[in-house]
N, C-alpha and C. Protein backbone atom coordinates (compact mmCIF):
# COMPACT_ATOMS: atom_id res chain seq x y z
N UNK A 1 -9.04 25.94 2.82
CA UNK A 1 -8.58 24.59 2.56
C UNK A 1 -9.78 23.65 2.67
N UNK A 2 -10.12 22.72 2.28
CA UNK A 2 -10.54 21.49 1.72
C UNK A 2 -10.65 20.50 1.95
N UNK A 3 -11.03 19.49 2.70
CA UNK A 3 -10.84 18.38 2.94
C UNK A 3 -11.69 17.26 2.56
N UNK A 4 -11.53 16.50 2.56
CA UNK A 4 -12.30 15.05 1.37
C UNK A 4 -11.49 13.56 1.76
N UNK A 5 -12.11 13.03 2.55
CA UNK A 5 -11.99 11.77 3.14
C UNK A 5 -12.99 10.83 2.64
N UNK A 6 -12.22 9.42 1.93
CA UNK A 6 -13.25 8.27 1.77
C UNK A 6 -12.18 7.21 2.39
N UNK A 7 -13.38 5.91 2.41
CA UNK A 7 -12.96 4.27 2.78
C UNK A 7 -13.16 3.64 1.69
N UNK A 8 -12.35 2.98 1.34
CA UNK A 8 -12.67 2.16 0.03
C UNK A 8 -12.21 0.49 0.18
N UNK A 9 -12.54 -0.38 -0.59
CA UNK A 9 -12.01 -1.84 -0.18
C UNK A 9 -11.98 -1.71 -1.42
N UNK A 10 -10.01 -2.45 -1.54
CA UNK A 10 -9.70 -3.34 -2.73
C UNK A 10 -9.99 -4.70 -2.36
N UNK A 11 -9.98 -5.25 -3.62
CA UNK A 11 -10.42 -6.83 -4.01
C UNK A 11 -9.19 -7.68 -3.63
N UNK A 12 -8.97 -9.03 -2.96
CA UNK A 12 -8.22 -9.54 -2.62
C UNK A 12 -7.16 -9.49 -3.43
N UNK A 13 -5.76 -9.16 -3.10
CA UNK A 13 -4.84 -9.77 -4.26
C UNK A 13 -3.81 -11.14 -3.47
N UNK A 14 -3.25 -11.84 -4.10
CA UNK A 14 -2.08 -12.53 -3.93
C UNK A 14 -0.77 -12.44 -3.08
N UNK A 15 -0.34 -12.62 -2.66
CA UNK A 15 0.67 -12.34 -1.97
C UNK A 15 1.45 -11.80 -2.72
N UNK A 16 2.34 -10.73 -2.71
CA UNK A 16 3.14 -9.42 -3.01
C UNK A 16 2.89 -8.42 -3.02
N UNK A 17 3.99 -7.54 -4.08
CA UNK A 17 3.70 -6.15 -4.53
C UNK A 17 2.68 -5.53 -5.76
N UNK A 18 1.66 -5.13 -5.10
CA UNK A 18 0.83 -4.84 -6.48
C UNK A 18 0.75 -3.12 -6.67
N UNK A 19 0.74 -2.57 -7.62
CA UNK A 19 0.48 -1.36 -8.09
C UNK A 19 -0.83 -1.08 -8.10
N UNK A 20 -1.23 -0.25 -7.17
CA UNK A 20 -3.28 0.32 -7.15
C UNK A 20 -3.21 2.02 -7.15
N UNK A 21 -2.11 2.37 -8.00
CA UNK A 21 -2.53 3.98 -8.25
C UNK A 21 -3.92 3.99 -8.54
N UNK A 22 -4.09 3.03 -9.72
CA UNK A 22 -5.05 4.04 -10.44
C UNK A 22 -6.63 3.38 -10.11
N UNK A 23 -6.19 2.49 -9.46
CA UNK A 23 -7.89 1.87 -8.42
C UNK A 23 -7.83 3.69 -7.31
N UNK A 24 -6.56 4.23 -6.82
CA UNK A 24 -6.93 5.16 -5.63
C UNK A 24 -7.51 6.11 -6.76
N UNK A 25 -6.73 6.43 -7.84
CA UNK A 25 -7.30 7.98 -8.53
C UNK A 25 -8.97 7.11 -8.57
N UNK A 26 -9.29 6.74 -9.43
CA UNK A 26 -10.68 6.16 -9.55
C UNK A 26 -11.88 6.39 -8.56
N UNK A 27 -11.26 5.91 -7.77
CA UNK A 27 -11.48 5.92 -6.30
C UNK A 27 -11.92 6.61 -5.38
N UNK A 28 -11.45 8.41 -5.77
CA UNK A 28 -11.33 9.02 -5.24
C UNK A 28 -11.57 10.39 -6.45
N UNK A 29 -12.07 10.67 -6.78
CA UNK A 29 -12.57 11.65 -7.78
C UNK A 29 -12.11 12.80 -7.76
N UNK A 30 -12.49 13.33 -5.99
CA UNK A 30 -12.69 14.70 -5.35
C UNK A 30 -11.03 15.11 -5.54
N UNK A 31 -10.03 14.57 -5.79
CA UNK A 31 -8.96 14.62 -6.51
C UNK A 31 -8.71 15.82 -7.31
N UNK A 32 -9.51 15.55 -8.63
CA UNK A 32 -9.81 17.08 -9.63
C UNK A 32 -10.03 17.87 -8.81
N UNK A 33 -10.54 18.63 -7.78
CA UNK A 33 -10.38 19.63 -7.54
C UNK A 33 -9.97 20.31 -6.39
N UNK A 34 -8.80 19.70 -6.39
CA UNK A 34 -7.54 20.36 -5.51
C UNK A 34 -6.35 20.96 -6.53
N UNK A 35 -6.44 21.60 -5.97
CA UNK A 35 -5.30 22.19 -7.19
C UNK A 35 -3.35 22.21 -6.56
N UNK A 36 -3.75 22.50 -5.36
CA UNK A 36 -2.77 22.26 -4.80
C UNK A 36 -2.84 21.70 -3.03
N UNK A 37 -2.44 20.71 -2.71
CA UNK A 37 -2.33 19.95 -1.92
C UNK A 37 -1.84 18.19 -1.66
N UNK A 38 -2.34 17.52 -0.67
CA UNK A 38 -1.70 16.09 -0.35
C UNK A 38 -2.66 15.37 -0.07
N UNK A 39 -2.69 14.07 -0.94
CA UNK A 39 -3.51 12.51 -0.53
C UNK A 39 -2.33 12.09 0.50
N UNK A 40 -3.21 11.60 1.80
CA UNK A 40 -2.75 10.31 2.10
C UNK A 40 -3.59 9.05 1.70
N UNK A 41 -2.89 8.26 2.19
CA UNK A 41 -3.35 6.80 2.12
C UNK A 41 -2.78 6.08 3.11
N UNK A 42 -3.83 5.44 4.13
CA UNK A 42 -3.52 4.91 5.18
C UNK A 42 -4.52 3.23 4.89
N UNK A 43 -3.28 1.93 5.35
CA UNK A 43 -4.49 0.81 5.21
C UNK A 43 -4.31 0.43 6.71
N UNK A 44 -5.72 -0.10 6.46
CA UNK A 44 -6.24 -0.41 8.17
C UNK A 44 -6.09 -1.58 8.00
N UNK A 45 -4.76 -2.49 8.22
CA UNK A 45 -4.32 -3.48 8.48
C UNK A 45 -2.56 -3.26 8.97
N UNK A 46 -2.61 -4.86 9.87
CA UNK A 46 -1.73 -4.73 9.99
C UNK A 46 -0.59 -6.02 9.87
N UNK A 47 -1.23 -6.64 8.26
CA UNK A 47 -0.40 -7.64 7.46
C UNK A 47 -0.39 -7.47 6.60
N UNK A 48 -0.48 -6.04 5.98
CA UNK A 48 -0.24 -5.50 4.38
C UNK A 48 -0.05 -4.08 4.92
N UNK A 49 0.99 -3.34 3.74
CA UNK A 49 1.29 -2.11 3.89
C UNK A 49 1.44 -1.49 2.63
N UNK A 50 1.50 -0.62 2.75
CA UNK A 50 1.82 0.32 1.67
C UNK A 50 3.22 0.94 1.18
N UNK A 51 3.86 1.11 0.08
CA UNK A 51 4.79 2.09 -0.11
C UNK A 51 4.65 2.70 -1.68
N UNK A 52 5.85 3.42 -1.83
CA UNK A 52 5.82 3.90 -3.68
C UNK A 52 7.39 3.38 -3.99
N UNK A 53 7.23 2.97 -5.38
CA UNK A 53 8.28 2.49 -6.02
C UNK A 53 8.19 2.48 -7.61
N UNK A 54 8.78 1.78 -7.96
CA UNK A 54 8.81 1.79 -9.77
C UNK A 54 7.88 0.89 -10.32
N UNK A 55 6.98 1.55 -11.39
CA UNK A 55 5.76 1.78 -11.96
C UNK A 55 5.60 0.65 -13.47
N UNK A 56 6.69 0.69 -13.73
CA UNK A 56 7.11 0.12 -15.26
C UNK A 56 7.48 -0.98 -15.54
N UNK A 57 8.59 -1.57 -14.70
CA UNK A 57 8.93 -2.81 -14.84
C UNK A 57 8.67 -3.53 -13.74
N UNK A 58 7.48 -4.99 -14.54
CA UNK A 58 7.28 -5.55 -13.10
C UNK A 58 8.55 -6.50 -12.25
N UNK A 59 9.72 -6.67 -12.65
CA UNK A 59 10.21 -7.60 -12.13
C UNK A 59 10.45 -6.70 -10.52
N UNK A 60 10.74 -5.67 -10.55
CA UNK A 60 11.03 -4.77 -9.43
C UNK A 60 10.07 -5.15 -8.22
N UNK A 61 8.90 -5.45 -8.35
CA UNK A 61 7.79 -6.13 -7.60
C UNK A 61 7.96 -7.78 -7.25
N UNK A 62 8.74 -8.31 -8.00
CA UNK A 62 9.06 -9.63 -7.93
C UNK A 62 10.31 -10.08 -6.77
N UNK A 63 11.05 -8.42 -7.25
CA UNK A 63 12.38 -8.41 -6.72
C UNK A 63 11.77 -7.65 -4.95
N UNK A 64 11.02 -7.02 -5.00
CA UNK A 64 10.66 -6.88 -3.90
C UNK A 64 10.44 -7.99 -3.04
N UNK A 65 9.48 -8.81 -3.17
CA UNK A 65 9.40 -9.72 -2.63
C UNK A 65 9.79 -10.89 -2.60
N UNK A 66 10.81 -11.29 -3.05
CA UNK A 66 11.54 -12.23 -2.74
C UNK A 66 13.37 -11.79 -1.66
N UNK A 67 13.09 -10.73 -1.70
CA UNK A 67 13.89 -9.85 -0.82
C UNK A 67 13.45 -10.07 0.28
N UNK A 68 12.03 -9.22 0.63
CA UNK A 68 11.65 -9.37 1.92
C UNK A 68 11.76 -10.04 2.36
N UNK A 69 11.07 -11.58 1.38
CA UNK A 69 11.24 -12.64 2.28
C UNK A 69 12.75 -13.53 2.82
N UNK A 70 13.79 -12.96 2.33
CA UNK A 70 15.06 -13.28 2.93
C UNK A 70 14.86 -12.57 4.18
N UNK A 71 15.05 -11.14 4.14
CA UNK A 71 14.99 -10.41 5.30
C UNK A 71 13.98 -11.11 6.21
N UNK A 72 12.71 -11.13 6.15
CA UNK A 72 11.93 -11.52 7.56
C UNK A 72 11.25 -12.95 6.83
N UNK A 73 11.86 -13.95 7.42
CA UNK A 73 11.70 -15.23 6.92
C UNK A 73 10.41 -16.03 7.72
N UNK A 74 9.34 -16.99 6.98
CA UNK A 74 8.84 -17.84 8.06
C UNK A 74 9.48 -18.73 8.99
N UNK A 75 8.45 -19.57 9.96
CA UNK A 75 9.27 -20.59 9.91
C UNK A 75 10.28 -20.57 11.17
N UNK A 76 9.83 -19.08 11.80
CA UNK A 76 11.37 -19.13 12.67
C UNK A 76 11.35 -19.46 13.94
N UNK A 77 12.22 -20.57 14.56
CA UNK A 77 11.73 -20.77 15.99
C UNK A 77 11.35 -19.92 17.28
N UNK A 78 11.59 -18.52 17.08
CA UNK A 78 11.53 -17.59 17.84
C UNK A 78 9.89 -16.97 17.73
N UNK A 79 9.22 -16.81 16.56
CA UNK A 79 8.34 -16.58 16.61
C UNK A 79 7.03 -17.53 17.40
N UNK A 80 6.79 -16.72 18.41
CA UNK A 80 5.27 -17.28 19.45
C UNK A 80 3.77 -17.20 18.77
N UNK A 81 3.82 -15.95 17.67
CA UNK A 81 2.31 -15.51 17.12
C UNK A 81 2.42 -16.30 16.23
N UNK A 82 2.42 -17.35 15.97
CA UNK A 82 1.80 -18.10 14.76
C UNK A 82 0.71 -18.77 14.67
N UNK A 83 -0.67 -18.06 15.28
CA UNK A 83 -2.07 -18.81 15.16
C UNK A 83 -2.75 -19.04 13.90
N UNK A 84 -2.16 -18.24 13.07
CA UNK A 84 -3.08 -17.86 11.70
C UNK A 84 -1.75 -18.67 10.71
N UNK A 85 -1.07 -19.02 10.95
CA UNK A 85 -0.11 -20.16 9.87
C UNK A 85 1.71 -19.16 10.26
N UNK A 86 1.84 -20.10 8.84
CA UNK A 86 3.29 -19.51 9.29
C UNK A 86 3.80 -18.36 8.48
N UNK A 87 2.96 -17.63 7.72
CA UNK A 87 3.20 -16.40 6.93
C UNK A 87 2.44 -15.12 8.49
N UNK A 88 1.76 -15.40 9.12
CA UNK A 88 1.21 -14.36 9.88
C UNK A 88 2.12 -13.54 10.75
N UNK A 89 3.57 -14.11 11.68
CA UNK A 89 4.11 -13.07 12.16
C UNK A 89 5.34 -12.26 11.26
N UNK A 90 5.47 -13.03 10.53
CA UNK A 90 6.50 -12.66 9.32
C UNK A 90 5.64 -10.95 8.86
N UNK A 91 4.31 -11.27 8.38
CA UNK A 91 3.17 -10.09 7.77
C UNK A 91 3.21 -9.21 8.70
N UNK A 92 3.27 -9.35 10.03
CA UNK A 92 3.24 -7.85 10.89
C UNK A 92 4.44 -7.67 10.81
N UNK A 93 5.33 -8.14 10.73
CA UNK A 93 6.87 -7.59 10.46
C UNK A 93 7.27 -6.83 9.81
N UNK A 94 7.09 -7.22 8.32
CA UNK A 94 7.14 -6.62 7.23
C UNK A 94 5.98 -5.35 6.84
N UNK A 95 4.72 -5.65 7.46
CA UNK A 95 4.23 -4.18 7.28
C UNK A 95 5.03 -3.44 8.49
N UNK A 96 5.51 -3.85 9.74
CA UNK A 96 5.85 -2.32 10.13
C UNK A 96 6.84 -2.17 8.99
N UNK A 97 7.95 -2.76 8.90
CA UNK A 97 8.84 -2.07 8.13
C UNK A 97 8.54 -1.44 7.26
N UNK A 98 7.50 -1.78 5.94
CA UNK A 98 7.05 -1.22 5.05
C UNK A 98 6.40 -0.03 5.18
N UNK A 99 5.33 -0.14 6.05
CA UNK A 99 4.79 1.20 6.84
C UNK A 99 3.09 1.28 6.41
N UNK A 100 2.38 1.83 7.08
CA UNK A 100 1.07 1.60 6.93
C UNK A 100 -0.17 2.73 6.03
N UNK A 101 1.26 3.45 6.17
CA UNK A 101 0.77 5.49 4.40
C UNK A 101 1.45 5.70 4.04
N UNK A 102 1.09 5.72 3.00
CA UNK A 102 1.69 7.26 1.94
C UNK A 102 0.92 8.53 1.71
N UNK A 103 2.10 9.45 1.52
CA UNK A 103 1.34 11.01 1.45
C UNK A 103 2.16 11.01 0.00
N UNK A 104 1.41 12.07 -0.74
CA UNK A 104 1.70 11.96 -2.32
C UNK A 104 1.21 13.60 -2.16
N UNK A 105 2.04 14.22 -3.03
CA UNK A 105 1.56 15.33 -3.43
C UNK A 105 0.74 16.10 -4.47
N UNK A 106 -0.67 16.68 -4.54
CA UNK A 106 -1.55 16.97 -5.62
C UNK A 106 -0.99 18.03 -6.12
N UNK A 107 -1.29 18.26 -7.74
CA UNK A 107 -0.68 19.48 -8.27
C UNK A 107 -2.05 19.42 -9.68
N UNK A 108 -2.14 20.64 -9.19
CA UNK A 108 -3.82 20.82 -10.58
C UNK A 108 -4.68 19.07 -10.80
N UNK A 109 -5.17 18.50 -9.95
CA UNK A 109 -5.77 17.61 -9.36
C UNK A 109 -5.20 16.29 -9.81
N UNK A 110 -3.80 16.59 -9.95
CA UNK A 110 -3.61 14.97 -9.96
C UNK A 110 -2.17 14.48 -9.18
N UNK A 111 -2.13 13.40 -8.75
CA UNK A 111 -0.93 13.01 -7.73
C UNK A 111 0.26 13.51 -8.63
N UNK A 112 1.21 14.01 -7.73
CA UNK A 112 2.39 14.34 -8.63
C UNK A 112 3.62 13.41 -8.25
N UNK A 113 3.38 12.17 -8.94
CA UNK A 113 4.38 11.19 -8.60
C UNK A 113 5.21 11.61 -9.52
N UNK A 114 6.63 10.60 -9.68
CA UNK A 114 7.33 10.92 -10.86
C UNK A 114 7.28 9.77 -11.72
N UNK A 115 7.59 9.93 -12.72
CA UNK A 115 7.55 9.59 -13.90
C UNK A 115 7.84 7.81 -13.82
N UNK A 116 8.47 7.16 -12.89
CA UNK A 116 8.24 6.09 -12.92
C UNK A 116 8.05 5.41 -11.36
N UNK A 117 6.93 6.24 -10.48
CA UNK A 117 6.71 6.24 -9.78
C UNK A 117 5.33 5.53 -9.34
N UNK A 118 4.56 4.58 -8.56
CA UNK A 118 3.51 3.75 -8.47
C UNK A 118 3.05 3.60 -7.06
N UNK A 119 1.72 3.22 -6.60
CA UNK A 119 1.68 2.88 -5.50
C UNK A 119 1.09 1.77 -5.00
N UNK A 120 1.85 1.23 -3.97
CA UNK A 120 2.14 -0.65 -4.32
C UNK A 120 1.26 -0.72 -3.15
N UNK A 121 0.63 -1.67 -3.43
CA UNK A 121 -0.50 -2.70 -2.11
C UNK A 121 0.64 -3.73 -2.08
N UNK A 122 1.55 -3.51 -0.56
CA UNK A 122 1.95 -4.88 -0.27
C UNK A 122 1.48 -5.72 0.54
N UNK A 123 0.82 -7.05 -0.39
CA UNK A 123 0.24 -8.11 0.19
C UNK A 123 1.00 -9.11 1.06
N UNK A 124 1.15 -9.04 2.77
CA UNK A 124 2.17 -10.30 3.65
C UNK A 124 1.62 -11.54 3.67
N UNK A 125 0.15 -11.27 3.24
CA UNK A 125 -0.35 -13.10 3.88
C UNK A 125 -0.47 -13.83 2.28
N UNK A 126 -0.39 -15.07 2.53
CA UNK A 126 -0.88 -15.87 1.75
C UNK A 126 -2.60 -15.73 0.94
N UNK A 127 -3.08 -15.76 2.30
CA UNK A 127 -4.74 -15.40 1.90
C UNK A 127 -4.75 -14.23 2.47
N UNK A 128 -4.88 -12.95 2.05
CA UNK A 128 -4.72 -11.45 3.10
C UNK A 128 -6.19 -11.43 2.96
N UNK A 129 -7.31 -11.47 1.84
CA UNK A 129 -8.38 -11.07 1.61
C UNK A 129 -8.60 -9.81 1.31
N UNK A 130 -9.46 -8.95 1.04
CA UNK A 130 -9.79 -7.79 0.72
C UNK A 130 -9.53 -6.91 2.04
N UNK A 131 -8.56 -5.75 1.37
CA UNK A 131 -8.00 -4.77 2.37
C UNK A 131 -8.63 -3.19 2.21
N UNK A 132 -8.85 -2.65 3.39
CA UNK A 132 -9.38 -1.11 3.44
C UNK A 132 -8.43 -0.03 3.62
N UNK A 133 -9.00 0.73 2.81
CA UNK A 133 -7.43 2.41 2.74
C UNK A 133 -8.80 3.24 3.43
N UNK A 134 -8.11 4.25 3.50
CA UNK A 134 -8.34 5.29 4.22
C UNK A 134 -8.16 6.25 3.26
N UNK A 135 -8.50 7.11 2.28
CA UNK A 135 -8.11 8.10 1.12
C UNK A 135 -8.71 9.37 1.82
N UNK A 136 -7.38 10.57 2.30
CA UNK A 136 -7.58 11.58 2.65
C UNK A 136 -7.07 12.57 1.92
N UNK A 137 -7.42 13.50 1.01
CA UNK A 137 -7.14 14.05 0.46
C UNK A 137 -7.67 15.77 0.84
N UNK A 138 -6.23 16.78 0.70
CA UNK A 138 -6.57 17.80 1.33
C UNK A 138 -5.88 19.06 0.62
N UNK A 139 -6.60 20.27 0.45
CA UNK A 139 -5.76 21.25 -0.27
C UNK A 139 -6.96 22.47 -0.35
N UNK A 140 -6.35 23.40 -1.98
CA UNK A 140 -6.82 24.22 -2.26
C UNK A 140 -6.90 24.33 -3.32
């Protein structure tokens, strides 16, 4: 077995759900030659997270986040951590929920998502700035 670990930084995005499959394939080369095995992807933050969802239509990304933000709202009198504004304790919220990896499965060196399957950089802050993954990729 195989193993192939990089760090990579994406470029700031906007607040939401963005799709960066194909910044990780890019990204990550050593990919081709696994034939069979698993990427993770871990981001080293903890006001953006990661998950997989649908690839095709963006409103689903729209609809994501305007969801969340019902669920974990700013603004709330209960929250104490608000040094960094009022999107900051809401952002650790929502990444735990969201979660901080994905594991994807390789098949003849390429992720074997399904067919309308993507993998979303979710942005919690307003200004998040440029975020770091962790790309571990492992097999045979």
């Amino acid at each position: 077995m195989t193993f192939y670990q990089k760090e990579i930084t994406l470029k700031p995005y906007k607040r939401g759900f963005h799709i960066i499959t194909d910044t990780i394939v890019y990204e990550f080369p050593e990919l081709k030659t696994i034939k069979t095995g698993m990427l993770q992807v871990f981001i080293k933050h903890t006001s953006a997270s990661l998950t997989i969802n649908e690839n095709a239509d963006p409103s689903v990304r729209v609809d994501f986040e305007s969801h969340i933000n019902v669920m974990v709202p700013e603004n709330q009198p209960y929250y104490i951590h608000t040094y960094e504004g009022a999107d900051d304790m809401p952002a650790h919220i929502k990444a735990s929920l969201m979660g901080p990896s994905v594991q994807i499965p390789i098949t003849n060196g390429r992720l074997n998502l399904g067919t309308w399957q993507g993998i979303y950089l979710c942005e919690h802050r307003d200004y998040g700035g440029s975020r770091r993954l962790v790309l571990t990729g492992f097999g045979s």
